[in-house]
Protein backbone atom coordinates (compact mmCIF):
# COMPACT_ATOMS: atom_id res chain seq x y z
CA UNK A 1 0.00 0.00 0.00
CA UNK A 2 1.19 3.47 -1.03
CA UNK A 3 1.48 6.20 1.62
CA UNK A 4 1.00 9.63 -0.42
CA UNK A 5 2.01 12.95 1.49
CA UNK A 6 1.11 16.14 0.18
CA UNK A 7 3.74 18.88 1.12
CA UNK A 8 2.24 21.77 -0.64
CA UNK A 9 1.60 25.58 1.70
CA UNK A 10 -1.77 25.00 3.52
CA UNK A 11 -1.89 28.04 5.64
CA UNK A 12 -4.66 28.31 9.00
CA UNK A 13 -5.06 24.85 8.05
CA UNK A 14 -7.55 25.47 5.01
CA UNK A 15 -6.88 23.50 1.87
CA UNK A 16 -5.25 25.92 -0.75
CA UNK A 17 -6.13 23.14 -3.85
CA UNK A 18 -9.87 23.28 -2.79
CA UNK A 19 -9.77 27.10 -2.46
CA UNK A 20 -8.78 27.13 -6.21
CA UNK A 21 -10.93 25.12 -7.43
CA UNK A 22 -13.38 27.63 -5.43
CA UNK A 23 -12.08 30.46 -6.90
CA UNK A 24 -12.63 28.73 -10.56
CA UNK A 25 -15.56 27.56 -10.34
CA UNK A 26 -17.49 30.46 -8.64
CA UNK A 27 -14.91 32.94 -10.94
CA UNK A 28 -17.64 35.27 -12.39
CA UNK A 29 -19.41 36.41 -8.63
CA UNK A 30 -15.86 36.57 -7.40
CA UNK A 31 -15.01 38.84 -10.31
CA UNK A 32 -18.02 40.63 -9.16
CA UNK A 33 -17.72 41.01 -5.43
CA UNK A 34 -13.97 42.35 -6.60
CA UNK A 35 -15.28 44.71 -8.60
CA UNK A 36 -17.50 45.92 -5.34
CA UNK A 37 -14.74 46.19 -2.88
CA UNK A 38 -12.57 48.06 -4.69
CA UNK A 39 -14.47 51.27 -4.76
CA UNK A 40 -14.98 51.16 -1.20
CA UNK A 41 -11.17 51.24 -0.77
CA UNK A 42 -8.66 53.53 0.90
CA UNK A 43 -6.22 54.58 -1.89
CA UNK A 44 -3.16 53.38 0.18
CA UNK A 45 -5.34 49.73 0.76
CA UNK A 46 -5.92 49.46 -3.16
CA UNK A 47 -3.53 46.80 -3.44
CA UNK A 48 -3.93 44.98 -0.53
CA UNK A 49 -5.75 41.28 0.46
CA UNK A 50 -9.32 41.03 0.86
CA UNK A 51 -12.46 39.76 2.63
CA UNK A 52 -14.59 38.88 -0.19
CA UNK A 53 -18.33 37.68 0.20
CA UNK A 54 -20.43 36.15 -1.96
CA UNK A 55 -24.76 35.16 -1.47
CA UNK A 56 -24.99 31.72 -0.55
CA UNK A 57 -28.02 30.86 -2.81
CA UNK A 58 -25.34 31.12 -5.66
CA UNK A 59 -23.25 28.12 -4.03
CA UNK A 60 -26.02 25.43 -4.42
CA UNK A 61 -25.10 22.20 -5.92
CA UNK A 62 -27.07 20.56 -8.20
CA UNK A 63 -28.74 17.42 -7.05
CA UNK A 64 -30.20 14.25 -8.79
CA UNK A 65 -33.96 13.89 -8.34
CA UNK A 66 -36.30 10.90 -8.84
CA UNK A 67 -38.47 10.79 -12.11
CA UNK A 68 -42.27 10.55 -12.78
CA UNK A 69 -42.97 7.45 -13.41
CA UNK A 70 -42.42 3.60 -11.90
CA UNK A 71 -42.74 2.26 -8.76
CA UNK A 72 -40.95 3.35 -5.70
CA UNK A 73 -41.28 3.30 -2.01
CA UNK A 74 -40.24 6.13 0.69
CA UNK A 75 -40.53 5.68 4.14
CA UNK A 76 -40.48 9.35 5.65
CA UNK A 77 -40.22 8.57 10.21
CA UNK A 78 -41.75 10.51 11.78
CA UNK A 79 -43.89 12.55 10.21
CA UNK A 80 -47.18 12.77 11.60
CA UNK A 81 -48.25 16.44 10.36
CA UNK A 82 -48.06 16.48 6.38
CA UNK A 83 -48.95 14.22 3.58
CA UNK A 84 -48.32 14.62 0.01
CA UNK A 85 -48.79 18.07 -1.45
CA UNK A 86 -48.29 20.01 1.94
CA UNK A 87 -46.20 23.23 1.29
CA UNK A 88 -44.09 23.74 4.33
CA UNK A 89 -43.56 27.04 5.68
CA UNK A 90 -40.19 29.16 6.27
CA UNK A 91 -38.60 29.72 8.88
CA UNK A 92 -39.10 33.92 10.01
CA UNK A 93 -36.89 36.09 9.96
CA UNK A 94 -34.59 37.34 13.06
CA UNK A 95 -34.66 33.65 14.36
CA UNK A 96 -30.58 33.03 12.63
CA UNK A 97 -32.18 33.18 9.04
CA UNK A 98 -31.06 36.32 6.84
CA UNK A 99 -28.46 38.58 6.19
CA UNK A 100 -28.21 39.71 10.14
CA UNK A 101 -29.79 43.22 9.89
CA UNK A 102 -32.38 44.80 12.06
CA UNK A 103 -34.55 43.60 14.46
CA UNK A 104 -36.96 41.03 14.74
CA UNK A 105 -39.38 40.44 12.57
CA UNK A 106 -42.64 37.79 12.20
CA UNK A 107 -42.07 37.66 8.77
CA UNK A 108 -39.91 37.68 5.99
CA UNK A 109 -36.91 35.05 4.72
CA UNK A 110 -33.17 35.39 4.18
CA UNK A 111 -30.03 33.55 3.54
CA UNK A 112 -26.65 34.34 4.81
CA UNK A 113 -23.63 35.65 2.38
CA UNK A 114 -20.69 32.88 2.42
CA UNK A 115 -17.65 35.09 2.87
CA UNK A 116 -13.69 33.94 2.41
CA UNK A 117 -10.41 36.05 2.22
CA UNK A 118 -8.80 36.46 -0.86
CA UNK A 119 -4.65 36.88 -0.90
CA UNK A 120 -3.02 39.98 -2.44
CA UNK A 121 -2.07 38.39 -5.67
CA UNK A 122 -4.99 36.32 -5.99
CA UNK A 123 -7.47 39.38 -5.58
CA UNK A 124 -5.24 41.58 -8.10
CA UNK A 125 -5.45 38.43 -10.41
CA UNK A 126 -9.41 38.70 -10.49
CA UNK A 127 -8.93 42.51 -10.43
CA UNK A 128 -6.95 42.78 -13.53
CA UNK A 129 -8.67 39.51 -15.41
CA UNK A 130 -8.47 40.14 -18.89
CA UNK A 131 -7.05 43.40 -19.46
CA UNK A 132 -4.06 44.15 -21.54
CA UNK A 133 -1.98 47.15 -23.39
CA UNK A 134 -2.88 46.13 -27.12
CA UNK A 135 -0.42 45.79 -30.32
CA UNK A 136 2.61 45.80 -27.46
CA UNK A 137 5.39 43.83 -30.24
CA UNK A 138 4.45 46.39 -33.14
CA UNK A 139 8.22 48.65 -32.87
CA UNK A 140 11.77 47.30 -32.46
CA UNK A 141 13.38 45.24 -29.67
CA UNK A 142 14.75 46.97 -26.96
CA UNK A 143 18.00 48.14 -26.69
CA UNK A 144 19.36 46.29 -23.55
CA UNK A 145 18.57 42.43 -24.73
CA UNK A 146 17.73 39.61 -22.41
CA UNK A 147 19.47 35.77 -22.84
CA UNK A 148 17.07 33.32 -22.27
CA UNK A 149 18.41 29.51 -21.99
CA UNK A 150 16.99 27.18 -24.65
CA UNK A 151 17.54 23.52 -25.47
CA UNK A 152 19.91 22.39 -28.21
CA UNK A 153 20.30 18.84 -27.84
CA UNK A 154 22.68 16.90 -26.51
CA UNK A 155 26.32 16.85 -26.01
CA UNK A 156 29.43 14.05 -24.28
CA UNK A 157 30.30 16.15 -21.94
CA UNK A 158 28.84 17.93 -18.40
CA UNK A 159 28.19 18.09 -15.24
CA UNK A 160 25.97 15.28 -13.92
CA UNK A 161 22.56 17.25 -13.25
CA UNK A 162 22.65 17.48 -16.74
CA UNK A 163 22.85 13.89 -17.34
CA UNK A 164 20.13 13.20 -20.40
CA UNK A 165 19.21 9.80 -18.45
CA UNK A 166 17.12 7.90 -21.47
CA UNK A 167 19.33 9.28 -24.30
CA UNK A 168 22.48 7.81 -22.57
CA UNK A 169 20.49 4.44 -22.02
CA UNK A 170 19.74 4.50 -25.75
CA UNK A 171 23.79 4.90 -27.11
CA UNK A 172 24.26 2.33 -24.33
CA UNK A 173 21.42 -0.25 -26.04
CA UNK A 174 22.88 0.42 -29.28
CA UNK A 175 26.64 0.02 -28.33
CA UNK A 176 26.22 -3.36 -26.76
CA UNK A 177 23.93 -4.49 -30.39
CA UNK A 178 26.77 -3.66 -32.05
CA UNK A 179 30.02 -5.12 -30.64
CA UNK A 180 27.61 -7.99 -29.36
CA UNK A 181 26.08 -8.93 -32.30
CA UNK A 182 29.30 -10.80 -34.31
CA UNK A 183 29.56 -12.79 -31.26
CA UNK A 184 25.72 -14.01 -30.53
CA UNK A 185 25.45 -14.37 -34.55
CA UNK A 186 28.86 -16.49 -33.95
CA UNK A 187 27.58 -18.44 -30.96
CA UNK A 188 23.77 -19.72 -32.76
CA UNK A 189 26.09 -21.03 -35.23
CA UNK A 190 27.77 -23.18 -32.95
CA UNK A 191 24.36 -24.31 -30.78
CA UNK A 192 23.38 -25.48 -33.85
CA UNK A 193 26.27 -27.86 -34.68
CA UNK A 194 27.04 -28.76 -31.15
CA UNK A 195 23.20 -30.10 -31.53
CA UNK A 196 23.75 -31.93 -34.89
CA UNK A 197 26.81 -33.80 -33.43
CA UNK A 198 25.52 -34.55 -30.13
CA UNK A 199 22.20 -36.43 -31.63
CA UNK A 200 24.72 -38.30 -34.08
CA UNK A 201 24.27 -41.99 -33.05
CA UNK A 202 28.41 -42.04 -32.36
CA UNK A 203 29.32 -38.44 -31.54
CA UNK A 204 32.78 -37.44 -31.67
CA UNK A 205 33.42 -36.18 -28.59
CA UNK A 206 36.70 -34.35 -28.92
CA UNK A 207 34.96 -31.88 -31.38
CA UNK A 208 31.87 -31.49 -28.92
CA UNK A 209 34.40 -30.27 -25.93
CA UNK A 210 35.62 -28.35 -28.67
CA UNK A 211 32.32 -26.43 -29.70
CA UNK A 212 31.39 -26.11 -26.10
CA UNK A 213 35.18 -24.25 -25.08
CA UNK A 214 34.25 -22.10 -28.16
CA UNK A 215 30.38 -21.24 -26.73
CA UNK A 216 31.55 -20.46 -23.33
CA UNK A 217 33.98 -18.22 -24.69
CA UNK A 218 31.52 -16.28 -27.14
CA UNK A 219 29.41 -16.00 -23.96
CA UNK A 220 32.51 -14.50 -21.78
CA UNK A 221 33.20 -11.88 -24.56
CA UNK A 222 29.06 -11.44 -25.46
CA UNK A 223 29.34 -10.50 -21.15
CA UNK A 224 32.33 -8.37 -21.26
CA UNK A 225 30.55 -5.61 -22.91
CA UNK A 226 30.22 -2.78 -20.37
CA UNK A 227 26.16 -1.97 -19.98
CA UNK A 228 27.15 1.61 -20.05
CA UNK A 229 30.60 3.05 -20.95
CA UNK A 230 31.61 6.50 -21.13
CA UNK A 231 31.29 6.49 -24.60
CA UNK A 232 27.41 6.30 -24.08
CA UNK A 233 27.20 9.22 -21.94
CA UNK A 234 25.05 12.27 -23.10
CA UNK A 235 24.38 15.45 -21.47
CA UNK A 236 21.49 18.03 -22.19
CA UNK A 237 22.54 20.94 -24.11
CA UNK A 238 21.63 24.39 -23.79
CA UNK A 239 22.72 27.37 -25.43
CA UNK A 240 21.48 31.30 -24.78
CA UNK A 241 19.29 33.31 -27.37
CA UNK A 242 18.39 36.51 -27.55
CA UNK A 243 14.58 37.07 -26.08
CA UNK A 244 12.41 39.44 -27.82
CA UNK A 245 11.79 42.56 -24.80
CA UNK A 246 9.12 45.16 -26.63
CA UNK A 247 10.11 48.68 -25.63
CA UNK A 248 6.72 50.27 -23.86
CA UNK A 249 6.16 53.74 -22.44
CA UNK A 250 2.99 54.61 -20.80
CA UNK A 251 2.32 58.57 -20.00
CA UNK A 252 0.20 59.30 -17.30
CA UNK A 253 -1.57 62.96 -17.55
CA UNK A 254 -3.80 64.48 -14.63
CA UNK A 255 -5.45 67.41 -14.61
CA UNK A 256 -4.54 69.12 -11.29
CA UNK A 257 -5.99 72.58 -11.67
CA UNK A 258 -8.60 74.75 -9.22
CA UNK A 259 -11.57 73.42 -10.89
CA UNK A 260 -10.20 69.80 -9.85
CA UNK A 261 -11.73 69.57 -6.48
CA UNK A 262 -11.04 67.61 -3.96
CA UNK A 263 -13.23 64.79 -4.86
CA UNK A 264 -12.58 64.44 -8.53
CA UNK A 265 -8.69 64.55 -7.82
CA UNK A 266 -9.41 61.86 -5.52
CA UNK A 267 -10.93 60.07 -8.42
CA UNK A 268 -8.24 60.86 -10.91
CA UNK A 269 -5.68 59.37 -8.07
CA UNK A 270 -7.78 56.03 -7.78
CA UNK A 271 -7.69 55.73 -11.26
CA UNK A 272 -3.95 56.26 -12.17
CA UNK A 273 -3.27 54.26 -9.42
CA UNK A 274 -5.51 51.46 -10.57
CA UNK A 275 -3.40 51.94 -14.05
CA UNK A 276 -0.18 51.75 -12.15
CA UNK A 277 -0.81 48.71 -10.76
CA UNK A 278 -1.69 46.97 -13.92
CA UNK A 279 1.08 47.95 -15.88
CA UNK A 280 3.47 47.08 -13.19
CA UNK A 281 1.91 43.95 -12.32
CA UNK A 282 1.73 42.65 -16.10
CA UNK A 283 4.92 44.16 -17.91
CA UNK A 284 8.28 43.96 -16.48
CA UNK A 285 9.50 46.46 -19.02
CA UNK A 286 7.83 49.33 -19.10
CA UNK A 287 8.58 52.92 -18.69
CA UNK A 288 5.86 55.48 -16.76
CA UNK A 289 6.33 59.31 -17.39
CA UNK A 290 4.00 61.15 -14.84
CA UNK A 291 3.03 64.48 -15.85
CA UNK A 292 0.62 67.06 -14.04
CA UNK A 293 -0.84 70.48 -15.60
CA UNK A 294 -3.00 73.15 -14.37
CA UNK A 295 -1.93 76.64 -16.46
CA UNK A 296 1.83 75.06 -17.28
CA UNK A 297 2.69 71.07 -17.11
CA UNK A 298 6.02 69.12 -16.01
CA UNK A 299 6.76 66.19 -15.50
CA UNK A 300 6.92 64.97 -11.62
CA UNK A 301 8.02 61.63 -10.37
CA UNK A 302 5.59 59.09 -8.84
CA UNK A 303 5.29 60.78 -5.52
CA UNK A 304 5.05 63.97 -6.47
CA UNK A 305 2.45 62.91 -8.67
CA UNK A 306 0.06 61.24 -6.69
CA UNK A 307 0.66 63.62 -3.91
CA UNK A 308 1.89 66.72 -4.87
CA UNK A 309 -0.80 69.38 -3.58
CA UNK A 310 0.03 72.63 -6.57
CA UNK A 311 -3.03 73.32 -8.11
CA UNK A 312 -3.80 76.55 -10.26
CA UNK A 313 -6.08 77.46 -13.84
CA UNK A 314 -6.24 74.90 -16.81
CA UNK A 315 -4.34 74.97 -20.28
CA UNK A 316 -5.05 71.39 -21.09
CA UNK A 317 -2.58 71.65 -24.17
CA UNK A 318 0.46 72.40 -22.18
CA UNK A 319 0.33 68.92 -21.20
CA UNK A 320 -0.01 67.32 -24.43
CA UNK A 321 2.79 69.63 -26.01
CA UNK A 322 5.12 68.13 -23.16
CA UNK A 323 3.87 65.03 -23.37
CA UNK A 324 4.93 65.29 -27.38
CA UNK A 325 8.13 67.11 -26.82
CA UNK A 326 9.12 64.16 -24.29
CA UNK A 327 7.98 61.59 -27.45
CA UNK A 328 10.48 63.36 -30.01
CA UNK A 329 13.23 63.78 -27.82
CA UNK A 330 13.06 60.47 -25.41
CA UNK A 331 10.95 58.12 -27.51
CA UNK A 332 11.32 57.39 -31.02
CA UNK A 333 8.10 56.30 -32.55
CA UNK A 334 10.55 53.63 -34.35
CA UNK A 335 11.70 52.73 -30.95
CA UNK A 336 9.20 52.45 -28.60
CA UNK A 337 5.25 51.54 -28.37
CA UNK A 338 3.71 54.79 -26.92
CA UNK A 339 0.50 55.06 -24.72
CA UNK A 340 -0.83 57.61 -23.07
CA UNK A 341 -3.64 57.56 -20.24
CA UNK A 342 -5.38 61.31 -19.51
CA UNK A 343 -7.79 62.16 -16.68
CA UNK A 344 -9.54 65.38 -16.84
CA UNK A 345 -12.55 67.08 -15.51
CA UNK A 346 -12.84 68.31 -18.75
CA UNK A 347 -13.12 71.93 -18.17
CA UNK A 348 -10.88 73.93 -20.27
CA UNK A 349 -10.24 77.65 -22.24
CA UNK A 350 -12.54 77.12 -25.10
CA UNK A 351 -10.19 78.41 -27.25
CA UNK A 352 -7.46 75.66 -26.03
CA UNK A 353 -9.77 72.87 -26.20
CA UNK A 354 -9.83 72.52 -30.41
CA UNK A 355 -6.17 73.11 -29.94
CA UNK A 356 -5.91 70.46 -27.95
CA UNK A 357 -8.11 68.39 -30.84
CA UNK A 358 -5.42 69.75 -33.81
CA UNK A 359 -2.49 68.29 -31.58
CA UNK A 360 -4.05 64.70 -30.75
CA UNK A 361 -5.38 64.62 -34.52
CA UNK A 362 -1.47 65.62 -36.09
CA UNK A 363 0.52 65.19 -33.72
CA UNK A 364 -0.22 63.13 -30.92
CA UNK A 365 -2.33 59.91 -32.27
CA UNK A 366 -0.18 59.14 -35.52
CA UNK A 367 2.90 58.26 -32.66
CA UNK A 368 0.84 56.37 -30.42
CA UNK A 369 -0.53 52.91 -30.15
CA UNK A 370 -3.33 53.87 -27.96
CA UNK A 371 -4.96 57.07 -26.29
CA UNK A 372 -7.44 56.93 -23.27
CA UNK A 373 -8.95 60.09 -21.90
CA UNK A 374 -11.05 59.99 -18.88
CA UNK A 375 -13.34 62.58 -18.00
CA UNK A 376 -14.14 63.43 -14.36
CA UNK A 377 -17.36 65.00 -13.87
CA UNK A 378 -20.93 64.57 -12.69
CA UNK A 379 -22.93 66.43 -15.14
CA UNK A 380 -22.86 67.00 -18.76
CA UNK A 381 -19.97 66.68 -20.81
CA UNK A 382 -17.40 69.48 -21.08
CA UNK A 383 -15.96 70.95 -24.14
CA UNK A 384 -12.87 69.11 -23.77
CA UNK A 385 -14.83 65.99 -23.86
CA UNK A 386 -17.21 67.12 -26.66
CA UNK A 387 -13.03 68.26 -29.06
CA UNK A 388 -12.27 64.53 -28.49
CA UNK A 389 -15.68 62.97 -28.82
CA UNK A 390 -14.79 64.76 -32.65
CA UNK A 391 -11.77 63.52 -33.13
CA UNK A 392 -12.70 59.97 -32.30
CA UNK A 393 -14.13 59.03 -35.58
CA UNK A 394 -11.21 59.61 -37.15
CA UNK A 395 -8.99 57.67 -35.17
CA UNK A 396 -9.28 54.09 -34.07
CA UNK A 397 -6.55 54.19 -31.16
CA UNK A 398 -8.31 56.77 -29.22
CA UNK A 399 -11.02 55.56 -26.58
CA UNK A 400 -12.84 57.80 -23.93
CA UNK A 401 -14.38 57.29 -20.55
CA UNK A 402 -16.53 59.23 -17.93
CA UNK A 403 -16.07 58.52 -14.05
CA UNK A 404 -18.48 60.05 -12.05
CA UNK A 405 -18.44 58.00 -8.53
CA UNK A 406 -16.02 55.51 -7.25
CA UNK A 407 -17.97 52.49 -8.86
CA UNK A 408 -17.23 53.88 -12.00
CA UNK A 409 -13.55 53.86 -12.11
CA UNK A 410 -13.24 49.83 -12.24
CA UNK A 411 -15.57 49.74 -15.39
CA UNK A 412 -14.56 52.63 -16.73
CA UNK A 413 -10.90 50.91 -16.76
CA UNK A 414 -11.99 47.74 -17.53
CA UNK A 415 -13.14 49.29 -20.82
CA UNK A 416 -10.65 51.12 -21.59
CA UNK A 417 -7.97 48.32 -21.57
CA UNK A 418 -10.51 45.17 -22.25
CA UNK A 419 -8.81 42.76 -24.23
CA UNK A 420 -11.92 42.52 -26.74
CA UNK A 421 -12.07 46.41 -27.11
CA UNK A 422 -7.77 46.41 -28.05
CA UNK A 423 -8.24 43.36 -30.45
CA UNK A 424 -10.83 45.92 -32.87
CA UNK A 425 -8.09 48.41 -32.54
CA UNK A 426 -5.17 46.55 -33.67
């Protein structure tokens, strides 16, 4: 009998295969009830594990029930209330049934939500399900190239973790066929005379002593061949190519100016942080150039960024001309695959927003392989929005996006990035 011991991380003693297989199978109100906690979030928490529930009614099973029809007996003990065709009441509310709110109540019925924890990684894999940065391999290689190790058969010499086990057994079969084979063809040939002579009525038995020396000899050499010589010995080869790295820059612009309250920079910040996390998480190699504008733009570093408190009027196109003097004299549209990610509130000089439409139409959109502008506001759309809204039918890589609450921002990104939506642009 075999004794199998599983050794795989099973922390608090819960079974990390069955949680899984969880996760799998209920995937879609997990995706869901991801989706939900996020907007409740602190921005520093965005990241972090989480306690996920889900309603219970969306657990059940299905069961196998009994057909109409045949003959069948059930005994049911103890039942001395109901027959056949009784509908039995629910239990009422406030009695342990329900969700666990308010008081008591004499009527009503409930089921309680089934709630788990969720890891960091595992929650940011449900989080970012699906999304990607689209037509990433269209420019050159980068610059700085990366080895990776890659198989390239075998070779006779090495270090013995490299040992190629079953293609050293196979020069070993093949060795001993062929320095064997003379010998075992030798020694059938000699069976079969030692046989005719020894059913001969008089054998001579001189030349029988003779044939069996010979045999016994053919068998010594046919034995003396090694099983495994270090002729036989093979050893896995690898050699290093060069692995294809895409070059990627992604700039980040946010509007940071005095009609930016409070709120909707809050907004902006959940979203670029959202954004930050996703390009981080999925691409090792990828540049971020943070720039802010209110009146005038520069470019900050991540800190100063997501925390920098400067606020003053709006030029909107003082961003994109730094944003496009940064692509000519850092990143070659040859070179690199250019994004760029803009959250607004949308309100803008009117003069300076169909500026702002000449430079993404000529300038801006031929470099790039995708634009996203995200408007922050809770009423109608503002003229910046209504420039770009124009300039969308004529370009395919640029995509737009209104936030108004917290529970927009996950949808609105999920959008923007889908994998579907970036599969129509490329």
């Amino acid at each position: 009998m075999s004794d199998i011991i599983d050794r795989r991380d099973n922390p608090r003693h819960k079974s990390a295969v069955n949680q899984q297989r969880f996760l799998k199978r209920y995937r879609n109100q997990v995706r869901e009830a991801v989706a939900r906690a996020i907007s409740g979030r602190k921005i520093a928490e965005t990241d972090r594990d989480a306690s996920i529930s889900i309603p219970a009614r969306d657990l059940a099973e299905p069961t196998f029930g009994h057909g109409r029809g045949g003959k069948r007996s059930i005994v049911l003990p103890g039942n001395k209330e109901y027959v056949a065709g009784d509908e039995l009441p629910r239990p009422s509310g406030g009695q342990g049934q329900g969700s666990g709110k308010g008081g008591a109540s004499n009527e009503g019925e409930g089921e309680d939500e089934f709630r788990f924890r969720l890891s960091r990684e595992e929650f940011l894999d449900f989080f970012f399900e699906g999304m990607e940065l689209p037509d990433l391999i269209k420019t050159q290689l980068a610059a700085i190239p990366q080895q990776k190790s890659v198989r390239a058969g075998f070779k006779t010499n090495g270090t013995p973790t490299n040992l190629a086990i079953i293609r050293t057994m196979r020069e070993s079969l093949g060795r001993r066929i062929a320095l064997a084979a003379p010998h075992k063809f030798r020694l059938r040939e000699l069976e079969e005379e030692l046989f005719r002579l020894e059913t001969q009525d008089d054998p001579d038995q001189a030349s029988i002593a003779e044939l069996i020396a010979e045999c016994e000899h053919l068998r010594a050499r046919i034995l003396a061949v090694p099983f495994i010589d270090d002729f036989d010995l093979r050893y896995n080869n690898r050699v290093m190519q060069p692995k294809p790295i895409a070059q990627a820059v992604m700039f980040c612009i946010m509007d940071v100016s005095g009609s930016m309250d409070e709120n909707r920079k809050d907004l902006a910040k959940r979203f670029f942080i959202l954004l930050h996390l996703f390009l981080t998480r999925h691409y090792e190699r990828i540049e971020l150039v943070f720039i802010r504008h209110h009146t005038a733009a520069k470019v900050v570093d991540e800190e100063e960024f997501f925390h920098s408190t400067e606020s003053g009027g709006t030029i909107v196109s003082s961003a994109l001309e730094l944003a496009l003097e940064e692509i000519k004299e850092r990143f070659p549209q040859d070179q690199w695959n250019i994004y760029v990610a803009q959250a607004s509130d949308g309100d803008n000089w009117d003069s300076d927003s169909p500026k702002c439409k000449e430079l993404l139409l000529k300038e801006i959109l031929p470099r790039v392989q995708y634009y996203s502008y995200v408007e922050i506001e809770t009423e109608q759309p503002q003229s910046l929005w209504l420039q770009y809204e124009e300039a969308k039918g004529a370009a395919p890589n640029l995509a737009l996006g209104r936030i108004r609450t917290r529970s927009d921002i996950y949808p609105v990104l999920r959008e923007l990035f889908s994998k579907k939506l970036l599969a129509v642009v490329a």
